[in-house]
C-alpha atoms as a PDB file:
ATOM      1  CA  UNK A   1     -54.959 126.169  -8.278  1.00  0.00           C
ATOM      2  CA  UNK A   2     -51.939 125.101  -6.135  1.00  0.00           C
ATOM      3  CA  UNK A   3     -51.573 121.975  -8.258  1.00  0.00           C
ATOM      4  CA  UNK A   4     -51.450 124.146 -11.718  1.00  0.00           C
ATOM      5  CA  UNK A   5     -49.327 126.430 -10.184  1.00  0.00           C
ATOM      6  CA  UNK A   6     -46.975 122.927  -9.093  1.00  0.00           C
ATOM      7  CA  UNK A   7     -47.145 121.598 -12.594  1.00  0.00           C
ATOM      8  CA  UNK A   8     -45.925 124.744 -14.160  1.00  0.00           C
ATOM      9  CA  UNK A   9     -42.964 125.125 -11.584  1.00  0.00           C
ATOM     10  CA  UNK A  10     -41.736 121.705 -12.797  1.00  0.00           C
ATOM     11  CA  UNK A  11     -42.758 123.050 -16.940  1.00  0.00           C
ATOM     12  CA  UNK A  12     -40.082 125.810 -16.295  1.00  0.00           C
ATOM     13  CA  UNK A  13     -38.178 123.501 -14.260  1.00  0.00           C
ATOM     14  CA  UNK A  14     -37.240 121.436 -17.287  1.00  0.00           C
ATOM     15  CA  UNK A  15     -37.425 124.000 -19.611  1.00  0.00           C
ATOM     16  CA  UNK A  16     -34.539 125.651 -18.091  1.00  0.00           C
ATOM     17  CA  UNK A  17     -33.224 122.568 -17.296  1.00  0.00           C
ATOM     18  CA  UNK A  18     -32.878 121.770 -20.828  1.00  0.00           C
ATOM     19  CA  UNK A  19     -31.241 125.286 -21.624  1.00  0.00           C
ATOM     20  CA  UNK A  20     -28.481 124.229 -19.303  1.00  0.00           C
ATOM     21  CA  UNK A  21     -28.124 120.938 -20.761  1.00  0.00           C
ATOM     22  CA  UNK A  22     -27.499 122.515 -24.204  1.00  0.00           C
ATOM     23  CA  UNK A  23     -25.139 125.094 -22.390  1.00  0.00           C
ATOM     24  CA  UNK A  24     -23.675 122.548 -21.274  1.00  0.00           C
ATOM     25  CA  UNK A  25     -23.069 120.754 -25.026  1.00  0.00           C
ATOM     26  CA  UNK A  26     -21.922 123.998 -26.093  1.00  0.00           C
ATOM     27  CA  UNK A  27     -18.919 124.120 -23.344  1.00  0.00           C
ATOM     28  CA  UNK A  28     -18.034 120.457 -24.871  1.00  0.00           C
ATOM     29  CA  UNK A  29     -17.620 121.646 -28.572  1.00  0.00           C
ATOM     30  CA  UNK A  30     -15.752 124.805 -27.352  1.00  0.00           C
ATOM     31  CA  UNK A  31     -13.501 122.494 -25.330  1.00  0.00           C
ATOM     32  CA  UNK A  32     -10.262 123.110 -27.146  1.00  0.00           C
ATOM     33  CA  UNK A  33     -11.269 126.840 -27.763  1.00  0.00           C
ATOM     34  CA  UNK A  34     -10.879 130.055 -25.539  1.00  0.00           C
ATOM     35  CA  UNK A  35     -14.708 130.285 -26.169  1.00  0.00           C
ATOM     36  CA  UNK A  36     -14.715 127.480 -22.516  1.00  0.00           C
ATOM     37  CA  UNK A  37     -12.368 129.803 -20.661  1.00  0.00           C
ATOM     38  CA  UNK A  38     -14.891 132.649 -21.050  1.00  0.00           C
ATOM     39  CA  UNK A  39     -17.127 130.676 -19.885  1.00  0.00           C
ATOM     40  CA  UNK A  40     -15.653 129.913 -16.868  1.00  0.00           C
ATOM     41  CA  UNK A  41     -14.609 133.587 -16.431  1.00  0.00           C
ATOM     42  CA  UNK A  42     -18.362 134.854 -16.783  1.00  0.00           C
ATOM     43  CA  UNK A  43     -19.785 131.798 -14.390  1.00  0.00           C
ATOM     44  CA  UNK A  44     -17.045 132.911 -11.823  1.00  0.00           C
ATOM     45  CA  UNK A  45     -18.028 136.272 -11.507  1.00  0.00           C
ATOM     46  CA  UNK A  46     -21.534 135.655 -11.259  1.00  0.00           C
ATOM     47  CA  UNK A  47     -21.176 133.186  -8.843  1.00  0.00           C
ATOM     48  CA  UNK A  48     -18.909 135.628  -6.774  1.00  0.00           C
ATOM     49  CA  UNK A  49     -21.531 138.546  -6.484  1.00  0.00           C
ATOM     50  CA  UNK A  50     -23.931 135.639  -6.086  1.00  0.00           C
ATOM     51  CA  UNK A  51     -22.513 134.667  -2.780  1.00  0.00           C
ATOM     52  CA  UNK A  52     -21.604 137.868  -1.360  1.00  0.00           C
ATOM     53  CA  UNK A  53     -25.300 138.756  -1.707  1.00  0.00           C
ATOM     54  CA  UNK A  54     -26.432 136.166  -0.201  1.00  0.00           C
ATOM     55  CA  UNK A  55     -24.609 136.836   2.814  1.00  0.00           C
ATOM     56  CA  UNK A  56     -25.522 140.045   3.202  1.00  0.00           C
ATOM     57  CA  UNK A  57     -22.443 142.155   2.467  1.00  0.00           C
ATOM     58  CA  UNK A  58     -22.581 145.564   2.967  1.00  0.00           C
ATOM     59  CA  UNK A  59     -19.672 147.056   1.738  1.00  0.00           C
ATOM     60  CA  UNK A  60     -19.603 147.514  -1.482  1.00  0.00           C
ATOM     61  CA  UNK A  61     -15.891 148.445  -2.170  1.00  0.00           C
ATOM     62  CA  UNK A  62     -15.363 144.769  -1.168  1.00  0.00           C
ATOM     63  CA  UNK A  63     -17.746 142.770  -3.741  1.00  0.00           C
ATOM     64  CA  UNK A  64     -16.366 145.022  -6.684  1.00  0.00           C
ATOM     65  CA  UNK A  65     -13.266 143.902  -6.118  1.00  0.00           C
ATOM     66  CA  UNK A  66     -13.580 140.208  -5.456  1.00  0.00           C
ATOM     67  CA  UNK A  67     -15.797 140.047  -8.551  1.00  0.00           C
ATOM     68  CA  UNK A  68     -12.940 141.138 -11.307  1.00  0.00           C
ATOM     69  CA  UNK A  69     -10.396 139.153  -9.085  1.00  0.00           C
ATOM     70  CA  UNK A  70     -12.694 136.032  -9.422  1.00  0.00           C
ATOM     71  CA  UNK A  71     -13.238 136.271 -12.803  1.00  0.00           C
ATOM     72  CA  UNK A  72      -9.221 136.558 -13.211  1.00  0.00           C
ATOM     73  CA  UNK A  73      -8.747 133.558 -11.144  1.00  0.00           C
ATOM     74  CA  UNK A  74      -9.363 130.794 -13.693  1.00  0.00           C
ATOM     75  CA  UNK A  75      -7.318 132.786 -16.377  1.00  0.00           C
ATOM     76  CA  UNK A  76      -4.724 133.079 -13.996  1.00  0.00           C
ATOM     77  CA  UNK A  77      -4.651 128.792 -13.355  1.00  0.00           C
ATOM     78  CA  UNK A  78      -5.119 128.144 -16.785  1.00  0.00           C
ATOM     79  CA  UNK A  79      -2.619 129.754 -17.972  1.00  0.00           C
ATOM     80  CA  UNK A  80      -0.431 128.865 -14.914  1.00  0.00           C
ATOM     81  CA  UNK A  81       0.957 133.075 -14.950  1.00  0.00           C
ATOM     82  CA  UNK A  82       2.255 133.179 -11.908  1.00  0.00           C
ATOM     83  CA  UNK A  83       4.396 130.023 -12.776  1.00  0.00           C
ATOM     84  CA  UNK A  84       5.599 131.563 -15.744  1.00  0.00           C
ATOM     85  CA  UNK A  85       6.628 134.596 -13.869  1.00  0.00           C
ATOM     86  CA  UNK A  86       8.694 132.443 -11.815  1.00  0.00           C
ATOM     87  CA  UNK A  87       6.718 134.441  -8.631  1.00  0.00           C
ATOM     88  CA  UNK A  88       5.670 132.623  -5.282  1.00  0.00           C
ATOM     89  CA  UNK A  89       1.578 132.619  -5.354  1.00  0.00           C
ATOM     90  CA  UNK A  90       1.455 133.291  -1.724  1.00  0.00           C
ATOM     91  CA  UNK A  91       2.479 136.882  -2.313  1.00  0.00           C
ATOM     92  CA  UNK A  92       0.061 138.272  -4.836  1.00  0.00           C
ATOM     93  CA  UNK A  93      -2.764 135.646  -2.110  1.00  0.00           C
ATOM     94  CA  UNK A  94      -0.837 138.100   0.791  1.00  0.00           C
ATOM     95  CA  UNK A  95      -1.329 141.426  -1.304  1.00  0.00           C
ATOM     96  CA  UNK A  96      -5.093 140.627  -1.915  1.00  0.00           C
ATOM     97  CA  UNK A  97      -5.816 139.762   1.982  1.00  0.00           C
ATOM     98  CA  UNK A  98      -4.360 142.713   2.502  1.00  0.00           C
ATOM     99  CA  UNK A  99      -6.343 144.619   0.398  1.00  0.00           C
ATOM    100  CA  UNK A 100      -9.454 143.378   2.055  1.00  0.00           C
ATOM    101  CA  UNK A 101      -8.652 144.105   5.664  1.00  0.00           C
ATOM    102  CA  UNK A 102      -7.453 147.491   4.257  1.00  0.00           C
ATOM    103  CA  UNK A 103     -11.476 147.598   2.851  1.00  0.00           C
ATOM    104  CA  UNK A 104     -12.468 145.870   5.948  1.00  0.00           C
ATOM    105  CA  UNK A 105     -11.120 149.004   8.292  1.00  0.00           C
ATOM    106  CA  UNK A 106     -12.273 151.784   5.335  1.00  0.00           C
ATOM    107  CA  UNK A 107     -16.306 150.944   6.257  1.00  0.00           C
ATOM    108  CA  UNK A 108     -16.204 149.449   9.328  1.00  0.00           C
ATOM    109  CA  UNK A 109     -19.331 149.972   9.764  1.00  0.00           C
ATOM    110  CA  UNK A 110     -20.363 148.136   7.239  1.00  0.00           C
ATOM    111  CA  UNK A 111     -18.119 145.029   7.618  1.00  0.00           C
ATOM    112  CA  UNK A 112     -17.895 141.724   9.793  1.00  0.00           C
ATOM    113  CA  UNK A 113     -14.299 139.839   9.622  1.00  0.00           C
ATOM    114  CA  UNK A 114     -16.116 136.833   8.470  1.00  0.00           C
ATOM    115  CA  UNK A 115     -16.972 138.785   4.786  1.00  0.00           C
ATOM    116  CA  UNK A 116     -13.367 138.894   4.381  1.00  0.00           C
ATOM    117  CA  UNK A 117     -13.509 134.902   4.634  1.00  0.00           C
ATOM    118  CA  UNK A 118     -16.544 135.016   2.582  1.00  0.00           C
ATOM    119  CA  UNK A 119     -14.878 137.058   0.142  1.00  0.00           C
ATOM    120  CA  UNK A 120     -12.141 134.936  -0.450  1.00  0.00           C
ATOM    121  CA  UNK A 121     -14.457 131.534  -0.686  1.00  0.00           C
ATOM    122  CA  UNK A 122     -15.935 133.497  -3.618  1.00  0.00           C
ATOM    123  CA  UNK A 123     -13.412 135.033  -5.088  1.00  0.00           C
ATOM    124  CA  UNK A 124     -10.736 132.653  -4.947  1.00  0.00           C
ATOM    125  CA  UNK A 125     -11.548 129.282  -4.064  1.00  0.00           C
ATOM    126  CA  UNK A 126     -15.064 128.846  -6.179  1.00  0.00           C
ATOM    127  CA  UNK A 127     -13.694 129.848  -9.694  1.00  0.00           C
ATOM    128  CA  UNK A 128     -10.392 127.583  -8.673  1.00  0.00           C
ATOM    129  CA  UNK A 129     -12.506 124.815  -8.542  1.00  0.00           C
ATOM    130  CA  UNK A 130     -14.774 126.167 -11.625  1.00  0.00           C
ATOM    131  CA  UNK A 131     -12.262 126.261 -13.965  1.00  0.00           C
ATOM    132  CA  UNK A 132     -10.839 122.438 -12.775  1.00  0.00           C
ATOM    133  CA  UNK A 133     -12.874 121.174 -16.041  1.00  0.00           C
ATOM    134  CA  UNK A 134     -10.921 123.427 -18.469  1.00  0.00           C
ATOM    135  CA  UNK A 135      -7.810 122.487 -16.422  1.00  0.00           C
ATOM    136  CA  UNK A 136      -8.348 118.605 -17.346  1.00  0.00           C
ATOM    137  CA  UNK A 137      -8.102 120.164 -20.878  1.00  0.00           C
ATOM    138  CA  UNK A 138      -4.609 121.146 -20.209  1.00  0.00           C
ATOM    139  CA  UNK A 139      -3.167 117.999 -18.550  1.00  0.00           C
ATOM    140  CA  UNK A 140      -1.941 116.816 -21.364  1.00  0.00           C
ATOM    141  CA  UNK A 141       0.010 119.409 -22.419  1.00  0.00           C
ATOM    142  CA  UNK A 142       1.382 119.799 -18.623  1.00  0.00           C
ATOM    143  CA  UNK A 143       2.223 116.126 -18.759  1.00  0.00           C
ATOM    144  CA  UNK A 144       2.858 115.948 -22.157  1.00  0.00           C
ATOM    145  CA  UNK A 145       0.545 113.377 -22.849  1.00  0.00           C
ATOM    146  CA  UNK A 146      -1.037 112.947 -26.328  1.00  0.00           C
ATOM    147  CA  UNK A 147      -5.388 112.975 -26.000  1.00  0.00           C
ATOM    148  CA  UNK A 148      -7.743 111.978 -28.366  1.00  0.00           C
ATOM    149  CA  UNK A 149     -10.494 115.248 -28.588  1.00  0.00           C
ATOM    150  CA  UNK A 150     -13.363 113.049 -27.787  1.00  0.00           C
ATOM    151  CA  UNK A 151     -11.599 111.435 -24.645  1.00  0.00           C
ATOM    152  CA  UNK A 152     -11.396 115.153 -22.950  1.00  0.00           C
ATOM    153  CA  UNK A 153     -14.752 115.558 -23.964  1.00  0.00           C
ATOM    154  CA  UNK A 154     -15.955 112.335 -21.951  1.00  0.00           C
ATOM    155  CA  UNK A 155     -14.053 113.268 -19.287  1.00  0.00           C
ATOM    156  CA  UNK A 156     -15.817 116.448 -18.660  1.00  0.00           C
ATOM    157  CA  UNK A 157     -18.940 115.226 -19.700  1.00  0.00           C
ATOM    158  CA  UNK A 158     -18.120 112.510 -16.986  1.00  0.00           C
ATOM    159  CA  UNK A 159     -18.077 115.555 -14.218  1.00  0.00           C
ATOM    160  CA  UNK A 160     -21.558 117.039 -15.573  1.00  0.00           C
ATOM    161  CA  UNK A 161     -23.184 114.052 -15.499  1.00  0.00           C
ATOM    162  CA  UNK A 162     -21.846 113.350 -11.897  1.00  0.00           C
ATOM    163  CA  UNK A 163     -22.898 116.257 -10.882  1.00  0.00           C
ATOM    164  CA  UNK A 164     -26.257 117.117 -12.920  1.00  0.00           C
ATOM    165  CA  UNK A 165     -27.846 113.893 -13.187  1.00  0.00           C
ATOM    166  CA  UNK A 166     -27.246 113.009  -9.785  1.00  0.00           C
ATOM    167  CA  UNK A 167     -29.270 116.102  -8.574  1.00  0.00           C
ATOM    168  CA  UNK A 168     -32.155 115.483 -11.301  1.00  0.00           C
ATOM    169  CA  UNK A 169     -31.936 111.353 -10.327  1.00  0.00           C
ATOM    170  CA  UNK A 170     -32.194 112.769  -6.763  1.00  0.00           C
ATOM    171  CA  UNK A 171     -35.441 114.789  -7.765  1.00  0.00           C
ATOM    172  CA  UNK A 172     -37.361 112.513  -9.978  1.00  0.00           C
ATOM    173  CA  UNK A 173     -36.875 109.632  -7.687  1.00  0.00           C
ATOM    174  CA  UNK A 174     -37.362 111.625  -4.431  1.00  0.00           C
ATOM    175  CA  UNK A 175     -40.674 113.220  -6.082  1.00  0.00           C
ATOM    176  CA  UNK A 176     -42.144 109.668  -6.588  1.00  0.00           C
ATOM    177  CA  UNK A 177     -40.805 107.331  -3.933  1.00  0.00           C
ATOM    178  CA  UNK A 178     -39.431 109.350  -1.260  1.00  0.00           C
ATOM    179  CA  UNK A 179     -40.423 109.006   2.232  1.00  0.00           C
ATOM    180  CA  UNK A 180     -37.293 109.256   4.747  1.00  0.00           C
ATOM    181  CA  UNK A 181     -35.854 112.873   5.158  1.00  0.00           C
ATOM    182  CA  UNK A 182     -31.937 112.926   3.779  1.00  0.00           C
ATOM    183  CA  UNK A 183     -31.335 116.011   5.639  1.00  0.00           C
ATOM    184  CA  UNK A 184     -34.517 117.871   7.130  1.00  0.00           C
ATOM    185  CA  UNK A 185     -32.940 121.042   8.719  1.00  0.00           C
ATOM    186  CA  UNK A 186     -30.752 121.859   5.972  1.00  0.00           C
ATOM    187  CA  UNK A 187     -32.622 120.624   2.706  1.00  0.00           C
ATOM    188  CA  UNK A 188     -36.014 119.282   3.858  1.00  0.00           C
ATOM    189  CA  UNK A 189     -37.031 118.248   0.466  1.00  0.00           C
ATOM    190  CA  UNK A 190     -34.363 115.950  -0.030  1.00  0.00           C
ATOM    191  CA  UNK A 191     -34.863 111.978   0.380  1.00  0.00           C
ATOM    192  CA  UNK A 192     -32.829 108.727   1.531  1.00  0.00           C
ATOM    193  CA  UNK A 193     -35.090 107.277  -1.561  1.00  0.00           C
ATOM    194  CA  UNK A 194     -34.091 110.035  -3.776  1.00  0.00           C
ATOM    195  CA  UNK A 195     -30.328 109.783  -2.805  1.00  0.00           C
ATOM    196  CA  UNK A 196     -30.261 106.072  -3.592  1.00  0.00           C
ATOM    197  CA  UNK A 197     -32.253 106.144  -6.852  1.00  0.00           C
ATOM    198  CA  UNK A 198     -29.555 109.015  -7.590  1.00  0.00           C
ATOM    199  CA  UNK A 199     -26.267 106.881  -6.994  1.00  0.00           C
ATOM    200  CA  UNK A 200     -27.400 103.819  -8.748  1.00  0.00           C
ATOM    201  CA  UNK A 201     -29.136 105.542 -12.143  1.00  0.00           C
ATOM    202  CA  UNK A 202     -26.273 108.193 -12.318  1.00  0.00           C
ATOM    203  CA  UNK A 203     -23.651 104.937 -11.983  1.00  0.00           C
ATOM    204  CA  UNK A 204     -25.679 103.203 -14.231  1.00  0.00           C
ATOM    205  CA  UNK A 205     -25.893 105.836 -16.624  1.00  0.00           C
ATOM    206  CA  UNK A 206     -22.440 106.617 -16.714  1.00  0.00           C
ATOM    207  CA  UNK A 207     -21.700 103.018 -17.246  1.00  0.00           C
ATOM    208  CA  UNK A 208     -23.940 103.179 -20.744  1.00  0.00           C
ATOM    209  CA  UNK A 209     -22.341 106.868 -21.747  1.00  0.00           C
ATOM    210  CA  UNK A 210     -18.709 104.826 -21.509  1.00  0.00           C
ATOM    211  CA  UNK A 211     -19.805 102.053 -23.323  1.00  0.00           C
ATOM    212  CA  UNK A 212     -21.058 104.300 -25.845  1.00  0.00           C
ATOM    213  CA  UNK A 213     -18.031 106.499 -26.021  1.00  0.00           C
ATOM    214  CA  UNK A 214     -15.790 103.344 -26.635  1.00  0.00           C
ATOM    215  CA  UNK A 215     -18.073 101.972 -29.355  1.00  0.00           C
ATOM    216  CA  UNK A 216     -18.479 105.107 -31.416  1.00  0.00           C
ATOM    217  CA  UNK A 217     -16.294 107.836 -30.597  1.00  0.00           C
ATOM    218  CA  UNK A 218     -13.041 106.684 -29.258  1.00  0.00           C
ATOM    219  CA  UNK A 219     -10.243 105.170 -31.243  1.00  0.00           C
ATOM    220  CA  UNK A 220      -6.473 105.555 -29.437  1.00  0.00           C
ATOM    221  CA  UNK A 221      -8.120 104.998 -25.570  1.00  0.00           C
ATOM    222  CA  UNK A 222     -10.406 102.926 -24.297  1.00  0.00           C
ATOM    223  CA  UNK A 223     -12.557 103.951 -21.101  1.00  0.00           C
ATOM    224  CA  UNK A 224     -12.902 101.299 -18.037  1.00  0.00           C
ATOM    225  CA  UNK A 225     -16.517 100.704 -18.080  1.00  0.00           C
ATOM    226  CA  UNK A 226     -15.925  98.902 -14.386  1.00  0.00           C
ATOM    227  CA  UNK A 227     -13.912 102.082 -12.910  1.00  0.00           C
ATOM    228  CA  UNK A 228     -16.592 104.656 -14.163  1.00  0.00           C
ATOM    229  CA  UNK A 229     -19.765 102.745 -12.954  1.00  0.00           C
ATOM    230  CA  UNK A 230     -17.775 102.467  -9.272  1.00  0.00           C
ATOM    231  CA  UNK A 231     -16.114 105.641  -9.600  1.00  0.00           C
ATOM    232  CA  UNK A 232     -19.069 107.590 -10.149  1.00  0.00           C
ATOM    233  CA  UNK A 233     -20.898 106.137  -6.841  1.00  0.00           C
ATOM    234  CA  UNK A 234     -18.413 108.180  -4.159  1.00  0.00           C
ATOM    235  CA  UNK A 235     -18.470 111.034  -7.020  1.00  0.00           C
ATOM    236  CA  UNK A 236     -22.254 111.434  -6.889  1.00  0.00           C
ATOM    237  CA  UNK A 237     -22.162 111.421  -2.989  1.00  0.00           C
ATOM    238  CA  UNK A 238     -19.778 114.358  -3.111  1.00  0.00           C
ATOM    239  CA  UNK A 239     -22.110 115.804  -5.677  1.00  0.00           C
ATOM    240  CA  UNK A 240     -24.675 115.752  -3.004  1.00  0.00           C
ATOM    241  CA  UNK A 241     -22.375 116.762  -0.278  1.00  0.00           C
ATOM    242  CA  UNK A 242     -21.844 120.248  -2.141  1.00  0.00           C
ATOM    243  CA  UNK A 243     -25.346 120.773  -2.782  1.00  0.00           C
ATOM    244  CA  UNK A 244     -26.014 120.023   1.049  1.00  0.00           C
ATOM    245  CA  UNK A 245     -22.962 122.692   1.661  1.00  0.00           C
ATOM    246  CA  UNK A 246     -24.601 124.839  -0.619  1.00  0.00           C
ATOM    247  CA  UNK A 247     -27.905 124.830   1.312  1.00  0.00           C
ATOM    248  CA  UNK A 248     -26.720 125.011   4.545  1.00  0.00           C
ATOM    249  CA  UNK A 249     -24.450 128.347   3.330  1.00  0.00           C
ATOM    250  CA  UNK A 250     -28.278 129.711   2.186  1.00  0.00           C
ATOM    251  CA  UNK A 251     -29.675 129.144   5.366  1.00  0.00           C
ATOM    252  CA  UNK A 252     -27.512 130.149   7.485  1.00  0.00           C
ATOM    253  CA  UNK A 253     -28.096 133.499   5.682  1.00  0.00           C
ATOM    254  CA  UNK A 254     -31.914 132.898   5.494  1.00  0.00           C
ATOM    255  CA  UNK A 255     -32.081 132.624   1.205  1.00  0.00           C
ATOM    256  CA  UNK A 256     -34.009 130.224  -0.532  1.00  0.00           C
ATOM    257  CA  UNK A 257     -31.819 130.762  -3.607  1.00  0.00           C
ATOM    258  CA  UNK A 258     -28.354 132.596  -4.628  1.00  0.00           C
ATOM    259  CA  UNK A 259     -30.220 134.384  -7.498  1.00  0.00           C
ATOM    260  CA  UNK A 260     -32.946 133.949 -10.159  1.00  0.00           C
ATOM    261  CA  UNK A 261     -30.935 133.590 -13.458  1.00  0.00           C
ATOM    262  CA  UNK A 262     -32.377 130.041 -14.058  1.00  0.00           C
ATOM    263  CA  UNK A 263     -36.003 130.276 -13.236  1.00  0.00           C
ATOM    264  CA  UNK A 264     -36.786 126.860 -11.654  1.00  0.00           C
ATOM    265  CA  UNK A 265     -33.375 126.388 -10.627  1.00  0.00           C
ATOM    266  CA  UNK A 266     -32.211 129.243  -9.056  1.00  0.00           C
ATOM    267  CA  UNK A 267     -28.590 130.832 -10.002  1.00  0.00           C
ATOM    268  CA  UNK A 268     -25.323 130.116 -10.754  1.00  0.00           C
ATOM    269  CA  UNK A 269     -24.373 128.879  -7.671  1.00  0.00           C
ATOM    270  CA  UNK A 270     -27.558 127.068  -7.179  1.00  0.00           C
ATOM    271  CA  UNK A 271     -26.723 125.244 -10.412  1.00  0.00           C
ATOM    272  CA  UNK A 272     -22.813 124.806  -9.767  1.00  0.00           C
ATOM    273  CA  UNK A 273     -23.068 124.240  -6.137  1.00  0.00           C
ATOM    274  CA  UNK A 274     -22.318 120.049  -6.990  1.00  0.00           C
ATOM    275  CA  UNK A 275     -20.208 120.379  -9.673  1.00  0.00           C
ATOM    276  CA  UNK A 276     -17.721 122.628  -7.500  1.00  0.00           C
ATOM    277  CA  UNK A 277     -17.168 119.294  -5.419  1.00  0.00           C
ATOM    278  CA  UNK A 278     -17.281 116.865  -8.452  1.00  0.00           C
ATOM    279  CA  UNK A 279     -14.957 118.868 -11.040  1.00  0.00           C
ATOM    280  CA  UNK A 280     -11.585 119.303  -8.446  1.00  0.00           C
ATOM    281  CA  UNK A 281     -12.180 115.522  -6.950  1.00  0.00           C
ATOM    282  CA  UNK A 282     -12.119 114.225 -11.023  1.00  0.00           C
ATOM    283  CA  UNK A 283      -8.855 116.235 -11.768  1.00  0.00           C
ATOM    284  CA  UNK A 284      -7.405 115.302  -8.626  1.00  0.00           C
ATOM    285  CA  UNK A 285      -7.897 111.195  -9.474  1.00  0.00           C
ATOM    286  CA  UNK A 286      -6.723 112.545 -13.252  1.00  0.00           C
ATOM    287  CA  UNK A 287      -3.293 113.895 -11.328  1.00  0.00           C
ATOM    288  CA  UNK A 288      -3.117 110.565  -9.502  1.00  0.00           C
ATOM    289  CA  UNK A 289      -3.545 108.478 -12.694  1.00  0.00           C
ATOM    290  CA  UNK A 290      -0.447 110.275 -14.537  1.00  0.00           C
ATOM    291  CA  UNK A 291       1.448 110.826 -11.496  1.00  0.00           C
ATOM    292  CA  UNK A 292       1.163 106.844 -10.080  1.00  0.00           C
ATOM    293  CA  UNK A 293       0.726 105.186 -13.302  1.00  0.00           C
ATOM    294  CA  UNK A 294      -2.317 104.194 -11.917  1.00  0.00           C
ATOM    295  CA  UNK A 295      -5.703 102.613 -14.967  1.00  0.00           C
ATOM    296  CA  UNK A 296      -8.511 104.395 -13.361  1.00  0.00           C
ATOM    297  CA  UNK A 297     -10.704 106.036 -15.861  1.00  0.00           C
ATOM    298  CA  UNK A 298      -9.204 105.167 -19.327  1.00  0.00           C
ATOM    299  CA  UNK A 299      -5.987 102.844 -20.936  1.00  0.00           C
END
């Protein structure tokens, strides 16, 4: 009975893996469109509520507020308002931590200082780093730098892959050849096998999807095959370090997941949690390239 009941956690496993794989197809061919922003927007806010839940916030004038102040976030970045309104970030950042404390003294009661901290991981830094993807979209017109379509679209595709095939390498590989515990107390599942296998088939994989992209889909640019394979090895680490960060934020607070919207996989968060880490690190080296002149990912 227990091994049925094992074979059809890993059935809805990859079912829903697959779902997210095609969601995440979807995001590609809306790249240029508003359709990714919204996206992002609905993701954030999820992922907000899914963290102040999980660490057991009870004041509820708080998480309503975060929540339409996350999902404003990555609008706010993309279209770089606050910029255009010639107006300091730090003041609106001020006005919103004061806000909270102002929330944080109405229920007392019902609020630690540390959800105010919590609040503004969720709120503020997790859809800033969601939204990085949809920000590499709009380097070029920051920079001024003319992109072919289908060399954005490797580029983010780059960051899923980091992230999601690094944590399904991980899996696969730990299910069949793991014996040394990665990280027992925080994620006792997890293997030294399974992290290998995940940095040298991600790499390797990588590798083949920028080969590919050159050969068939690129015509103006021209992807470093080299850079990507040794790129992606410190890029799939990270991957893993914000999954561990992930699962030590869920224990601390005693969850198994941060919600149930992907059966097999948990919820947003659970599915973002490495891609939060990937995404920022890949715009960052994007920044670098332009800024330094520097031939990392593409010529």
């Amino acid at each position: 009975m227990g091994e049925k009941k094992k074979k059809g956690e890993f059935k809805t496993r990859y079912i829903v893996g697959g779902f997210c794989a095609a969601l995440a197809v979807t995001a590609l061919v809306l790249i240029k469109t508003p359709m990714m922003g919204a996206f992002v927007v609905i993701f954030s806010a999820m992922a907000c509520y899914e963290i102040c839940h999980v660490a057991g916030m009870q004041n509820k004038a708080m998480i309503w507020v975060a929540m339409p102040v996350a999902a404003a976030v990555p609008a706010l970045l993309e279209y770089r308002v606050f910029e255009r309104l010639n107006l300091p970030v730090l003041l609106p950042l001020l006005a919103y931590f004061f806000l909270l404390v102002i929330l944080m003294l109405a229920n007392f009661d019902k609020t630690k200082f540390t959800d105010i901290l919590i609040t503004l991981l969720a709120s503020i830094i997790v859809p800033g780093a969601m939204i990085s993807v949809v920000m590499m979209r709009n380097i070029e017109q920051a920079m001024n730098i003319d992109w072919e379509k289908n060399l954005v679209v490797f580029l983010i595709f780059y960051v899923f892959c980091c992230a999601w095939l690094t944590d399904t390498f991980a899996f696969l590989v730990g299910v069949n050849f793991g014996k040394t515990k990665l990280c027992p107390k925080v994620s006792p599942k997890k293997s030294v096998e399974g992290a290998v296998g995940a940095l040298i088939l991600t790499s390797a994989a990588n590798a083949g999807f920028a080969w590919m992209f050159n050969a068939f889909f690129l015509e103006n640019h021209t992807v470093n095959i080299l850079a990507v394979f040794l790129l992606s090895i410190p890029l799939c680490a990270i991957s893993m370090m914000g999954d561990l960060t992930a699962s030590v934020f869920k224990r601390n607070f005693g969850a198994k997941d941060f919600g149930k919207i992907f059966p097999g996989h948990g919820g947003v968060m659970d599915r973002f949690d490495s891609y939060l880490f990937v995404a920022p690190t890949v715009l960052g080296l994007l920044q670098l390239q332009y800024h330094y002149g520097w031939s990392l990912f593409f010529k």
